[in-house]
C-alpha atoms as a PDB file:
ATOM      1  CA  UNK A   1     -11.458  -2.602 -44.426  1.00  0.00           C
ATOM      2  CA  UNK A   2     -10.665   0.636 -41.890  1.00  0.00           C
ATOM      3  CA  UNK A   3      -8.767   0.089 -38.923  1.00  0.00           C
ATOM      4  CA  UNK A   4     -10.813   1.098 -35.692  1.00  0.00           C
ATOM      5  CA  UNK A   5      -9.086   4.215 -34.133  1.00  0.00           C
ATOM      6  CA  UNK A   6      -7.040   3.346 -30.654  1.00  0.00           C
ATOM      7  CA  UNK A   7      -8.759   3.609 -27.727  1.00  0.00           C
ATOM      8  CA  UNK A   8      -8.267   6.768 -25.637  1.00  0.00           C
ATOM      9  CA  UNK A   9      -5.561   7.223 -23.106  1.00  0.00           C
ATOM     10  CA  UNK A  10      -8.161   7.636 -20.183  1.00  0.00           C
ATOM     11  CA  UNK A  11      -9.244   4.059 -21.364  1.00  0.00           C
ATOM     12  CA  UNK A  12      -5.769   1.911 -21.775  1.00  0.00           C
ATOM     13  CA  UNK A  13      -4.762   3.165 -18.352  1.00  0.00           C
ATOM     14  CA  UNK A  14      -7.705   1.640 -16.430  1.00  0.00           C
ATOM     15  CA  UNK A  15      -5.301  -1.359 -14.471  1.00  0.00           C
ATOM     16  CA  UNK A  16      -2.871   1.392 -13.569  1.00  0.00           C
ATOM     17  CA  UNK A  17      -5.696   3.438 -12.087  1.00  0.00           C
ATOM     18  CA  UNK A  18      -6.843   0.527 -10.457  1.00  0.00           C
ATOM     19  CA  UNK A  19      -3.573  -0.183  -9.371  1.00  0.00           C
ATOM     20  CA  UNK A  20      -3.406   2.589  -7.064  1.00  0.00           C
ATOM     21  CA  UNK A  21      -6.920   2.576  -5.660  1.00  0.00           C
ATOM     22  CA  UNK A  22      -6.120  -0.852  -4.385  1.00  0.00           C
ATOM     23  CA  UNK A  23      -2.945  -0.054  -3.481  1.00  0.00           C
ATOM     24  CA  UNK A  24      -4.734   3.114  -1.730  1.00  0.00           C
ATOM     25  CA  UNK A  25      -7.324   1.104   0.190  1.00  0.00           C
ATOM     26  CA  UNK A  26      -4.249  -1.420   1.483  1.00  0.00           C
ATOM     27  CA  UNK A  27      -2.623   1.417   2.902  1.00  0.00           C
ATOM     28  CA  UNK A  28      -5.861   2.462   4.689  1.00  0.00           C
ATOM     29  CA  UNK A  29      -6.562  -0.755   5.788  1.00  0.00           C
ATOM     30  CA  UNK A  30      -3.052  -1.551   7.117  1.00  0.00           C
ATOM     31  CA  UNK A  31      -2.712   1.785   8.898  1.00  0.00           C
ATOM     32  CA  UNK A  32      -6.447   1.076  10.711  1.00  0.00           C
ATOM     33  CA  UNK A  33      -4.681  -2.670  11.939  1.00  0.00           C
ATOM     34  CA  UNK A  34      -1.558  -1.117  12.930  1.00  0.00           C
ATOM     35  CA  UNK A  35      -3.277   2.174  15.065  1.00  0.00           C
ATOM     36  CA  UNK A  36      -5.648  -1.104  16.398  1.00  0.00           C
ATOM     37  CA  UNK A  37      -3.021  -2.967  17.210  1.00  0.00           C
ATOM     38  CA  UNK A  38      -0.805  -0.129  19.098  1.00  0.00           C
ATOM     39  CA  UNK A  39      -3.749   0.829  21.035  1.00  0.00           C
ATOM     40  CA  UNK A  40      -4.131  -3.259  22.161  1.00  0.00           C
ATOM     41  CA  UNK A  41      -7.653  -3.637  20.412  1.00  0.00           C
ATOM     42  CA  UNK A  42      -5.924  -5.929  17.945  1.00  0.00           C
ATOM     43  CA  UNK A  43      -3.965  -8.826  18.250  1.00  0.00           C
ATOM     44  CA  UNK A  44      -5.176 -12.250  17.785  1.00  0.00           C
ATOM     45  CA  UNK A  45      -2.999 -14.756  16.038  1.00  0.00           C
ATOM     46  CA  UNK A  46      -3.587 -16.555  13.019  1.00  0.00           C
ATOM     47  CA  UNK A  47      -6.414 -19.284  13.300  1.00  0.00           C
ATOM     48  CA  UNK A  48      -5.084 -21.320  11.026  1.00  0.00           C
ATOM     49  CA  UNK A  49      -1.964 -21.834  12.761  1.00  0.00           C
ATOM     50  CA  UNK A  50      -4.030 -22.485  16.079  1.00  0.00           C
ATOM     51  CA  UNK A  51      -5.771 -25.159  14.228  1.00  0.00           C
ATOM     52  CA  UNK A  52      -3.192 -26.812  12.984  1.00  0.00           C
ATOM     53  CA  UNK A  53      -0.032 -25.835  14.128  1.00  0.00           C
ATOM     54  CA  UNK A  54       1.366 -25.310  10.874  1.00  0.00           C
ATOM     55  CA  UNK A  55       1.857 -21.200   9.982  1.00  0.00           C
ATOM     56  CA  UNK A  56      -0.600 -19.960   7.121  1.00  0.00           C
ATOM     57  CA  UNK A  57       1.281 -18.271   3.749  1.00  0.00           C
ATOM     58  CA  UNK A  58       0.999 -15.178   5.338  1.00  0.00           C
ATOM     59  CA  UNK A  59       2.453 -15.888   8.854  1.00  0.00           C
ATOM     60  CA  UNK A  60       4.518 -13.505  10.379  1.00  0.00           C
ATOM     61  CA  UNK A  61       3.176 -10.901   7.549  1.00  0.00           C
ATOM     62  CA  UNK A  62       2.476  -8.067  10.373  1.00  0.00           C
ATOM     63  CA  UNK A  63       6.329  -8.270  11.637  1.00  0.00           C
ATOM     64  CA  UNK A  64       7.896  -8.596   7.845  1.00  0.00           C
ATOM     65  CA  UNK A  65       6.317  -5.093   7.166  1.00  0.00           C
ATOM     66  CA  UNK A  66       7.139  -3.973  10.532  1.00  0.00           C
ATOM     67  CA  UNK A  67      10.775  -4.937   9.493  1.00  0.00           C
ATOM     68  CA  UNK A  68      10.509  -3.496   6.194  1.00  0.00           C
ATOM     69  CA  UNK A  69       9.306  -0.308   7.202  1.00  0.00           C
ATOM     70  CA  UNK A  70      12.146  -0.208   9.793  1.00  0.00           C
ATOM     71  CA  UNK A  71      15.038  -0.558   7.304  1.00  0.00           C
ATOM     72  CA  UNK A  72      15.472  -4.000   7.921  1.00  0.00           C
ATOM     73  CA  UNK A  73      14.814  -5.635   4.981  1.00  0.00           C
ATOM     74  CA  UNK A  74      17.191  -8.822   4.725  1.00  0.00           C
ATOM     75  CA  UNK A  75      15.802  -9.698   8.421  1.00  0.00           C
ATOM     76  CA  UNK A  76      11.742  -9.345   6.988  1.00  0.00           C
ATOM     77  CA  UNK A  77      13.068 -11.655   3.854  1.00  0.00           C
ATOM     78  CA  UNK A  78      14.013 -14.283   6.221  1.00  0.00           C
ATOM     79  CA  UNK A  79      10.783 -13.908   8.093  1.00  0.00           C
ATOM     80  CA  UNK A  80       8.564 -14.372   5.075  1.00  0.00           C
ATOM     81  CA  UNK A  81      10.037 -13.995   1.412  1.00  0.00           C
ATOM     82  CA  UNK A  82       6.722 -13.827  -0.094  1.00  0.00           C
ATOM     83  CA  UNK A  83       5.160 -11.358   1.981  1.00  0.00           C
ATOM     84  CA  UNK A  84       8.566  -8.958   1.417  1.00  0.00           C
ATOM     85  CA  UNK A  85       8.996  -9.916  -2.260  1.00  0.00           C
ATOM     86  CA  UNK A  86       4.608  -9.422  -2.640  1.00  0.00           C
ATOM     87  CA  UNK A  87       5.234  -5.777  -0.900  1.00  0.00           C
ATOM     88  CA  UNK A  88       8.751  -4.882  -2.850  1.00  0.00           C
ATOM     89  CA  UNK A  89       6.293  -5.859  -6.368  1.00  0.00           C
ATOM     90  CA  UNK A  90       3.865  -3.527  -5.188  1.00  0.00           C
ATOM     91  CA  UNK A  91       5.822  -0.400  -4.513  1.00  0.00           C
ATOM     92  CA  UNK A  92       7.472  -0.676  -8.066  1.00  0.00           C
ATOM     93  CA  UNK A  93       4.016  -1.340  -9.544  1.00  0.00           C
ATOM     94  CA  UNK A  94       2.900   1.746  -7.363  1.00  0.00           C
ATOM     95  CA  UNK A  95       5.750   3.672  -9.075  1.00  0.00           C
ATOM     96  CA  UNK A  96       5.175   2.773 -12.672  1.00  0.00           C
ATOM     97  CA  UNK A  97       1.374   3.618 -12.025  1.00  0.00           C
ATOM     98  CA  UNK A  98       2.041   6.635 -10.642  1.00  0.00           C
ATOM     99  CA  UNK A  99       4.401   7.368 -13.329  1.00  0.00           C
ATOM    100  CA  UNK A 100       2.382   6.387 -16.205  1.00  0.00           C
ATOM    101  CA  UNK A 101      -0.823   8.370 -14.997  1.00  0.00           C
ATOM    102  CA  UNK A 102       1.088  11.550 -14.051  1.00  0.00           C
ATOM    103  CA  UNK A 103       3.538  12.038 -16.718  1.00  0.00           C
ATOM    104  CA  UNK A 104       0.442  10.988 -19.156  1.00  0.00           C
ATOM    105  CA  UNK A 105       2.811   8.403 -20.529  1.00  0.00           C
ATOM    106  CA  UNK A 106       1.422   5.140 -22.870  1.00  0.00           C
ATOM    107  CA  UNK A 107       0.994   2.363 -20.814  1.00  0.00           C
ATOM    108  CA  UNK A 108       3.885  -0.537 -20.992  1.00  0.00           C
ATOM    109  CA  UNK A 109       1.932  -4.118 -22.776  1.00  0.00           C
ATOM    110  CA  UNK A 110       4.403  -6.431 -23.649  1.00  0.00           C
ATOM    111  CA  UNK A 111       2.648  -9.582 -25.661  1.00  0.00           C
ATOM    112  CA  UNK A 112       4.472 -11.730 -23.774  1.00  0.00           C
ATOM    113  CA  UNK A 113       3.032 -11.330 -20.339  1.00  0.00           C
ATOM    114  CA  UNK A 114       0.012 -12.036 -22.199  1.00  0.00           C
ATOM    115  CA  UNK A 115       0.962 -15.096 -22.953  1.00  0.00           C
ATOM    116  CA  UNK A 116       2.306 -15.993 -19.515  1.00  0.00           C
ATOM    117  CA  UNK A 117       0.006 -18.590 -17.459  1.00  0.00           C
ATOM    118  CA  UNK A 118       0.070 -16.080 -14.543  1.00  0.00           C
ATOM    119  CA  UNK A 119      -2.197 -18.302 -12.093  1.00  0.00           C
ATOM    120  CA  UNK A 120       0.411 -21.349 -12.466  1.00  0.00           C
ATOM    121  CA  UNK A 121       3.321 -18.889 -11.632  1.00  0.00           C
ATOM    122  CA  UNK A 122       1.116 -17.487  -8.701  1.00  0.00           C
ATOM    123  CA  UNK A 123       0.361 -20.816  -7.064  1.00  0.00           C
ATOM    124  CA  UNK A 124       3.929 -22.539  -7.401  1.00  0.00           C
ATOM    125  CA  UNK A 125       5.310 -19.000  -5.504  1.00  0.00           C
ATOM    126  CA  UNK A 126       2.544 -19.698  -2.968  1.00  0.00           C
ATOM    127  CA  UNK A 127       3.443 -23.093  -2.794  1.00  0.00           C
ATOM    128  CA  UNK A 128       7.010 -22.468  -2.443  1.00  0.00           C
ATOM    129  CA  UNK A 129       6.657 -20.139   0.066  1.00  0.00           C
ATOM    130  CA  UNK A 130       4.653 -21.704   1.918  1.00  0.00           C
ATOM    131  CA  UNK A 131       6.740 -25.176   2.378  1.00  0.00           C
ATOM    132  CA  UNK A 132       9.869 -22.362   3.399  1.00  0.00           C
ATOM    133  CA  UNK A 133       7.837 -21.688   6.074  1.00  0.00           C
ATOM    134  CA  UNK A 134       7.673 -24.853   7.419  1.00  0.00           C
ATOM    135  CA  UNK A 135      10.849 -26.153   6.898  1.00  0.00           C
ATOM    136  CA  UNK A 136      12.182 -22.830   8.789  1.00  0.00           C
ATOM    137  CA  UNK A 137       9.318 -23.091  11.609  1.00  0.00           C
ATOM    138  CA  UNK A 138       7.966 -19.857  10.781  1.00  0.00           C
ATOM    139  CA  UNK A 139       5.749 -17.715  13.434  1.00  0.00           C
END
């Protein structure tokens, strides 16, 4: 029995190409809210925290990037760990992207993360970051 040949490098690099057209369209979108929001045509709060008085996952997301972008990135992990830690994961998986499709390198598949129940790890961060938030009174 032959082996079937390995699929082409344009092929195994189609998540890190994805990657960074996600990461691309983000960007867009964020810099759209923020010009919105500097010219006062944006600025509502967060409707589920006007329901129920209890601040969403993502409360106080806007500010923890503003802090992070300013340098101050202890203060923005205070604010909201998950939002920091979520945009900290995304500019190293930006960089490794970047990287890989550039320097036309193989793209890194270790058989562990495959095995990994990724959803369960997903939710319990979530989760956890989530009750910080309302044991510290976020937003």
């Amino acid at each position: 029995m032959s082996v079937p040949p390995p699929l082409p490098w344009a092929v195994r690099v189609q998540a890190e190409k994805l990657i960074l057209l996600c990461s691309a369209a983000g960007a867009l979108l964020a810099v759209g809210l923020l010009l919105a929001s500097l010219h006062g045509s944006f600025g509502w709060g967060c409707a589920w925290k006007t329901c129920t008085g209890w601040p969403c996952v993502g409360c106080g997301g806007t500010r923890t990037m503003a802090l992070m972008a300013g340098g101050e990135w202890l203060a923005a992990f205070r604010l909201n760990p998950g939002v920091a830690a979520t945009a900290l994961l995304l500019m190293v998986t930006n960089l490794y992207a970047a990287v890989v499709l550039i320097g036309r390198l193989p793209p890194w598949r270790p058989a562990w993360m495959a095995r990994v129940r990724w959803r369960w790890v997903v939710a319990a961060l979530v989760l956890g970051n989530w009750i910080y938030l309302l044991a510290a009174g976020a937003a």
